[in-house]
Protein backbone atom coordinates (compact mmCIF):
# COMPACT_ATOMS: atom_id res chain seq x y z
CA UNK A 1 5.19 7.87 -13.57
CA UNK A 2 8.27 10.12 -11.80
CA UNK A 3 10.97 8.64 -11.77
CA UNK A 4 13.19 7.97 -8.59
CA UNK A 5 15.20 11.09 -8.14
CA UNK A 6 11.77 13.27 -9.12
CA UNK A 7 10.08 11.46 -5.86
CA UNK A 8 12.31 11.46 -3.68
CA UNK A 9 12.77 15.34 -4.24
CA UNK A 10 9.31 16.11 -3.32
CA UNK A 11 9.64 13.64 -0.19
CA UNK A 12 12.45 15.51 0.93
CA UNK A 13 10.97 18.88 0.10
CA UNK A 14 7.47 17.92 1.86
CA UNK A 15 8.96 16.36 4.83
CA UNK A 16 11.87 19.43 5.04
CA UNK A 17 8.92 21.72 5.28
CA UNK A 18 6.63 19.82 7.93
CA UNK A 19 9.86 19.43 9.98
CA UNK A 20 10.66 23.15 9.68
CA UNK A 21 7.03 24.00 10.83
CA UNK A 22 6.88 21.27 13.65
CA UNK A 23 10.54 22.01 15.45
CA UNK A 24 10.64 25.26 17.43
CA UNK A 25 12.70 27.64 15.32
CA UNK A 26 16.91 28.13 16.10
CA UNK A 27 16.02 31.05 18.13
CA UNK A 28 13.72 30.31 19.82
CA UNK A 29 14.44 29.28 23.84
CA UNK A 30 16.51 27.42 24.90
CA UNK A 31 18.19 28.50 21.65
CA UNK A 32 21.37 25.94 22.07
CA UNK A 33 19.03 23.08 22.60
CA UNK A 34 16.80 23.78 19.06
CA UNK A 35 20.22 24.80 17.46
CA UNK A 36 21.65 21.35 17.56
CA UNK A 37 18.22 19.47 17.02
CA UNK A 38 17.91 20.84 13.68
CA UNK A 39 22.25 20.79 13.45
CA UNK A 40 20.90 16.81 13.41
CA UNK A 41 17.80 17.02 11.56
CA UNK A 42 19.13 19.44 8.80
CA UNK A 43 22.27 17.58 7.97
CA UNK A 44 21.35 16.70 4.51
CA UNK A 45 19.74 12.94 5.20
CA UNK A 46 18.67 10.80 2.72
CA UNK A 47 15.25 10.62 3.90
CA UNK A 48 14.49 7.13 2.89
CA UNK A 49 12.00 6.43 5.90
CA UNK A 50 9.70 9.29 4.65
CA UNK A 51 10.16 7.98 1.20
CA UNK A 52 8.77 4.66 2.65
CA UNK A 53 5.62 6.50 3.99
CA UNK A 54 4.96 8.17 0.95
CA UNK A 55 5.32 5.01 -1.48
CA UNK A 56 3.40 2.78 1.10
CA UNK A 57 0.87 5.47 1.90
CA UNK A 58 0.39 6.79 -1.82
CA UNK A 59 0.00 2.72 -3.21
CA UNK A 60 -3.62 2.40 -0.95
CA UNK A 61 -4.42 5.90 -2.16
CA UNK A 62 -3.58 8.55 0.59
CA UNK A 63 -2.84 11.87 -0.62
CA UNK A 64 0.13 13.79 0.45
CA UNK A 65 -1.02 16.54 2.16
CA UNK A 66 -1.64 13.09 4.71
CA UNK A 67 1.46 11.73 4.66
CA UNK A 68 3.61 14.46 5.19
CA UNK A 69 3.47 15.07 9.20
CA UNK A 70 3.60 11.35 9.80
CA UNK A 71 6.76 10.99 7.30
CA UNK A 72 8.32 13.77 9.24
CA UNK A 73 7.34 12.34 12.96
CA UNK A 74 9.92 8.83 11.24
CA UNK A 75 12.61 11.25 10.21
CA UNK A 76 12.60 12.96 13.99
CA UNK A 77 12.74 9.31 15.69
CA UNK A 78 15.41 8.11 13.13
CA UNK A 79 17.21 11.51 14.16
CA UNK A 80 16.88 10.98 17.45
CA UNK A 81 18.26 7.54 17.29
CA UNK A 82 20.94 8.91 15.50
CA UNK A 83 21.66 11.35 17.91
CA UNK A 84 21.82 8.81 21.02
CA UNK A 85 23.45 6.09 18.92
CA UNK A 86 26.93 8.46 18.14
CA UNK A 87 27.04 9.19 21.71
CA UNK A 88 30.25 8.17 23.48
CA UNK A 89 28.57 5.13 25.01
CA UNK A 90 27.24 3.58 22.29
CA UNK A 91 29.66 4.46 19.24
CA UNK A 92 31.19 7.02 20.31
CA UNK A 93 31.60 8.68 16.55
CA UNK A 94 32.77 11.93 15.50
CA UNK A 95 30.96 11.88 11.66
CA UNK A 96 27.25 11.93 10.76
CA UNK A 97 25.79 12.82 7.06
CA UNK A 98 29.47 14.15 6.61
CA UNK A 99 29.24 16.59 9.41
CA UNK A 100 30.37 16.58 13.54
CA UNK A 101 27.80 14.59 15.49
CA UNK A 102 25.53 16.39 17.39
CA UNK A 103 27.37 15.42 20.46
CA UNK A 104 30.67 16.74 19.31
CA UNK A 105 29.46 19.84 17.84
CA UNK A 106 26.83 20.77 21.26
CA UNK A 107 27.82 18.51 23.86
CA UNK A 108 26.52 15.41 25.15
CA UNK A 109 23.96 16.56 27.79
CA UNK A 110 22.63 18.50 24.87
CA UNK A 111 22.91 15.97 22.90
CA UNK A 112 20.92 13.66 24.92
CA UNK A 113 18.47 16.45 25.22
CA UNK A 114 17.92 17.06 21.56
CA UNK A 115 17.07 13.09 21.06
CA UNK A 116 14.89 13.26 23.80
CA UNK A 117 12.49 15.83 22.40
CA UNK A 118 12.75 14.98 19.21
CA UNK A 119 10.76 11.85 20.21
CA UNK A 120 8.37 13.78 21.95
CA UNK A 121 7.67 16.34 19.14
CA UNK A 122 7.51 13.13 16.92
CA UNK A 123 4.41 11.74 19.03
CA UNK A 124 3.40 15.32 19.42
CA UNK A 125 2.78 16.06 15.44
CA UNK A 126 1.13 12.67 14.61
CA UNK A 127 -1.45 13.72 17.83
CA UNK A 128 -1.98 16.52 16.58
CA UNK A 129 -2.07 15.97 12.79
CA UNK A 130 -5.87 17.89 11.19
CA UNK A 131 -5.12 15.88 8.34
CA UNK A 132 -5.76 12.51 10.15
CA UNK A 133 -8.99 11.31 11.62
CA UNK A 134 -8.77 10.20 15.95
CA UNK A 135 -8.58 6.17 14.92
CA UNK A 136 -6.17 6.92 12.40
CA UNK A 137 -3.44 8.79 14.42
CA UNK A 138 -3.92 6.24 16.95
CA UNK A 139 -3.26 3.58 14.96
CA UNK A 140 -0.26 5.29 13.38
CA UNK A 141 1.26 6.12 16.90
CA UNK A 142 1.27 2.55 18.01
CA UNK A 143 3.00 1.45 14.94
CA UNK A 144 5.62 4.14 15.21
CA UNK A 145 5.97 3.35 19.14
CA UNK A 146 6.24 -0.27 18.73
CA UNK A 147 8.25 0.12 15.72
CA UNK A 148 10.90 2.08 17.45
CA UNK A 149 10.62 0.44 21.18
CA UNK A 150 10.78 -2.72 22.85
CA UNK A 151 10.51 -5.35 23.10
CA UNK A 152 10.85 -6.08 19.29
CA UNK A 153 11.88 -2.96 18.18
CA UNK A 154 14.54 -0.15 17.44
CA UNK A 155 15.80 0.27 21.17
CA UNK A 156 15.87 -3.49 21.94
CA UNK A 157 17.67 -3.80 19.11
CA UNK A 158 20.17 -1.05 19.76
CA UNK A 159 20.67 -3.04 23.18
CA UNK A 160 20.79 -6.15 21.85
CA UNK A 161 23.85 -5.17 19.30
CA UNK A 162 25.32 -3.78 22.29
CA UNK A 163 25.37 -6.75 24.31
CA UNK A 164 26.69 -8.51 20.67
CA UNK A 165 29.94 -6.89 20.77
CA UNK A 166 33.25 -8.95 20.63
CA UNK A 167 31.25 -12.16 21.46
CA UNK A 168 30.73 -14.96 19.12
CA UNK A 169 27.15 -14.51 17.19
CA UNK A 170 25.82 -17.21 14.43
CA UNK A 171 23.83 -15.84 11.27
CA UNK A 172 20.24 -16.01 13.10
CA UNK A 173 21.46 -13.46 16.33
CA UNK A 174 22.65 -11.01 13.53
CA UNK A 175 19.84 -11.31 11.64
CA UNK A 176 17.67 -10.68 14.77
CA UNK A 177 19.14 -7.57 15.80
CA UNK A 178 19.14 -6.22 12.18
CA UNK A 179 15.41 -6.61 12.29
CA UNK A 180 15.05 -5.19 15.34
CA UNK A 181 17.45 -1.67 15.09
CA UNK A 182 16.76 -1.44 11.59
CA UNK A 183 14.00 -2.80 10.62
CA UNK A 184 11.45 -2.48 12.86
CA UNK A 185 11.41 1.59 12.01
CA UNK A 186 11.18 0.83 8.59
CA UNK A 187 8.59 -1.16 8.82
CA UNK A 188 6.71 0.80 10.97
CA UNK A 189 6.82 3.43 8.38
CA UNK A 190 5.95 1.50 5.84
CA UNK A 191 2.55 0.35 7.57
CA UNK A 192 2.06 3.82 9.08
CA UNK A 193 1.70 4.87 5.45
CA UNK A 194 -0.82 1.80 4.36
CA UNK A 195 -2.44 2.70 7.53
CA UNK A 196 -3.22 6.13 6.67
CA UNK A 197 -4.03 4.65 2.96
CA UNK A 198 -6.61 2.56 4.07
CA UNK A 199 -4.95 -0.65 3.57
CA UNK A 200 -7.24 -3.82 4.53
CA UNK A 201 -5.72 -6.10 6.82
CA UNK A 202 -4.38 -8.76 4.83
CA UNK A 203 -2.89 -5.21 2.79
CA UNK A 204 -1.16 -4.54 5.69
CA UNK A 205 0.62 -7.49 6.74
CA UNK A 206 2.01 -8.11 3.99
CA UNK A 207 3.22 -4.31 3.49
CA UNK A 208 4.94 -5.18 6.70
CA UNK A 209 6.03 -7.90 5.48
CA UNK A 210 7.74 -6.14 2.37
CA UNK A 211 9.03 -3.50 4.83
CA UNK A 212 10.48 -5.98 7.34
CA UNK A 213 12.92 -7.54 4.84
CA UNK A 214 13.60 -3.98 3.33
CA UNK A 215 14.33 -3.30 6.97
CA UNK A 216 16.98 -6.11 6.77
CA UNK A 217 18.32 -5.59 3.46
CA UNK A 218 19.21 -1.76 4.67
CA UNK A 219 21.24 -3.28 7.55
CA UNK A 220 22.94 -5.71 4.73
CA UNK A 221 24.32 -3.14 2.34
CA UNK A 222 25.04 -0.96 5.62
CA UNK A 223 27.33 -3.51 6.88
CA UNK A 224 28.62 -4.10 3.39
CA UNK A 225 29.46 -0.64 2.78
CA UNK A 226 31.38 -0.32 6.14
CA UNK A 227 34.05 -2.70 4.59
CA UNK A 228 33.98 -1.35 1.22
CA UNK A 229 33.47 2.02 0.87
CA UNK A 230 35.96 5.22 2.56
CA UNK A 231 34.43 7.59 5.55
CA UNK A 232 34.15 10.57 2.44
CA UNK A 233 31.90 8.29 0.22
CA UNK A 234 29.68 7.30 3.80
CA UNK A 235 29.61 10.78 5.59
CA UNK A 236 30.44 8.69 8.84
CA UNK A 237 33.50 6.87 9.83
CA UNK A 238 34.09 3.49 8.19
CA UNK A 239 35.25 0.52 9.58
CA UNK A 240 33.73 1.15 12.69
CA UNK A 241 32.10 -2.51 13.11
CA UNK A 242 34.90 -3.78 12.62
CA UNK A 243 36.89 -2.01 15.35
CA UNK A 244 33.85 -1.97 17.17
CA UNK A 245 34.19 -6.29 16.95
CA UNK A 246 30.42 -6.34 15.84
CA UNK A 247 29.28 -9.48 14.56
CA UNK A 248 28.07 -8.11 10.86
CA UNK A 249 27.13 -10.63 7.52
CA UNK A 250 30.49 -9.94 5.92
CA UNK A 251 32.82 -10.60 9.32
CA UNK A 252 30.48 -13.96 8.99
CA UNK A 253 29.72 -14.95 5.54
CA UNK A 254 32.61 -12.33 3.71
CA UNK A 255 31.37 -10.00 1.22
CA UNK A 256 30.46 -12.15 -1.81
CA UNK A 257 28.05 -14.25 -0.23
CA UNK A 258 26.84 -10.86 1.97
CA UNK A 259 25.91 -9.55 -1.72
CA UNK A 260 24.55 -13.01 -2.02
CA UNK A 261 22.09 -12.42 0.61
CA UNK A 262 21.25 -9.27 0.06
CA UNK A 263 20.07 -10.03 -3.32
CA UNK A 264 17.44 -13.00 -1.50
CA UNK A 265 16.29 -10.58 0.87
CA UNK A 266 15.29 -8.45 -1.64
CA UNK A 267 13.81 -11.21 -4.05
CA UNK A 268 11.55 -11.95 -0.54
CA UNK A 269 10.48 -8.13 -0.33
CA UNK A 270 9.35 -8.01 -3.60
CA UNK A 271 7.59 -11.25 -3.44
CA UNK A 272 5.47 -9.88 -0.84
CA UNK A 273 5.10 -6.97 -3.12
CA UNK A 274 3.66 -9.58 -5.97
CA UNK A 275 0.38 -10.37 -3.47
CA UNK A 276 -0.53 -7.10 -3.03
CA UNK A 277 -3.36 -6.10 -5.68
CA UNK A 278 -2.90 -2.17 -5.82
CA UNK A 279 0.49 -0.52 -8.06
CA UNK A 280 3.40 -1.19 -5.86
CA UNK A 281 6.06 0.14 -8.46
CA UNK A 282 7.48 2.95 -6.02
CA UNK A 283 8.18 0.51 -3.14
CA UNK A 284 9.93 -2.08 -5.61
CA UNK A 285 11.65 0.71 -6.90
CA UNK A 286 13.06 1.82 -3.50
CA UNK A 287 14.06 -1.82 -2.81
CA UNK A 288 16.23 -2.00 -6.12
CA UNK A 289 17.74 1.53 -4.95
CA UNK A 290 18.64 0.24 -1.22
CA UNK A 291 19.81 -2.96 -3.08
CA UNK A 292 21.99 -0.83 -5.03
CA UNK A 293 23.00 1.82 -2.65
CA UNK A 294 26.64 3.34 -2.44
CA UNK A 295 26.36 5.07 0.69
């Protein structure tokens, strides 16, 4: 068995690769428009929705050479998100995987641009993938669409948090949005890869069932890390939901009992983990490392 750090360098090698052969080249027309999606996409992320396509799709038996377009198609909608979500109207930051935001570095109606076709290439790929029967990419673009849309998903959640700031939220409304900005992709990565697997049904929910409280637990250590760790340890600014008057677990619960919940949330995902009948050690293993995550 690899261990961790062996994986996730081959994720990040196979999906670098299928990401460098799906986005039109830097020089290629219009050469300011390619140059800052791949400023975004190239940034050095830690490509943990791929690595949740692998695990999921390698635990019902799908080979890599299968996995790899889809895993890429996550990274460009969780780069496009990105993208959109540092604009000025949303959080208006300066700092992304340590480097200017694309917005800062290209402009915003570039900016804009670059998210906007990185979603389309996304779609594009999985459409197109040879490695992928017709039912099969099908299936995998509706979980990647709902996963990232409305009215459950990343964009309702992005407006939803949104409409959250500087009003009064209780635990449930947090944890709702959570699921929906952050979760939802995750999941939908993690059953894209089951999909592609072959997972039965029963397989399935409950890999989206695993994924969905991953989902949340990544939001949880996110907001804990805002109040603990410095902008140089995050590669983005720090503190900004708290001058940002978001309603996040620690402004609610404070920190202990944030790492309180966290570590329930995780118990749940790997409970779910228990009733599926196939070696699930990778996707435990990347729930212990977002568990444990320091940036």
């Amino acid at each position: 068995m690899p261990t961790l750090d062996e994986v996730f360098d081959d994720v990040r090698r196979r999906t670098d690769e299928a990401l460098d052969r799906l986005v039109p080249a830097a020089g290629v027309a219009p050469t300011r428009l390619h140059e800052a999606i791949r400023w975004s996409l190239f940034a050095g992320g830690k490509r943990i929705r791929p690595a949740i396509v692998f695990a999921a799709g390698q635990t019902f038996g799908a080979a890599p050479e299968q996995l790899s377009t889809t895993a890429a198609a996550v990274e460009m909608i969780h780069t496009y998100s990105l993208i959109h979500d540092d604009l000025p109207p949303m959080d208006d930051d300066d700092l992304r995987r340590g480097k200017a935001t694309c917005h800062k570095q290209f402009g915003e109606a570039t900016a804009i641009l670059a998210g906007d076709v990185l979603q389309t290439l996304a779609f594009k790929a999985i459409a197109e993938d040879p490695a992928l029967s017709a039912d099969v990419r099908a299936a995998v673009i509706s979980a990647i669409a709902s996963g990232a849309g409305t009215p459950a998903g990343m964009v309702s959640g992005q407006q939803l948090d949104l409409e959250a700031e500087g009003r009064s939220m209780d635990i449930d409304s947090v944890e709702q949005i959570h699921r929906q900005k952050t979760g939802s992709l995750i999941s939908a990565a993690a059953a894209s890869g089951a999909i592609i697997g072959g997972a039965l049904a029963e397989e399935l929910a409950l890999t989206r069932k695993y994924a969905g409280n991953l989902g949340l637990l990544f939001q949880i250590t996110d907001d804990l890390l805002d109040v603990t760790q410095p902008t140089e340890s995050l590669g983005k600014t720090a503190g900004k939901d708290a001058s940002a008057k978001k309603a996040t677990y620690p402004s609610l619960l404070g920190v202990n009992e944030t790492r309180v919940l966290a570590a329930n949330v995780h118990s749940d995902a790997i409970a779910a983990l228990g009733a599926i009948n196939k070696d699930t050690e990778l996707l435990h293993l990347l729930a212990d490392l977002i568990l444990n995550r320091t940036r």
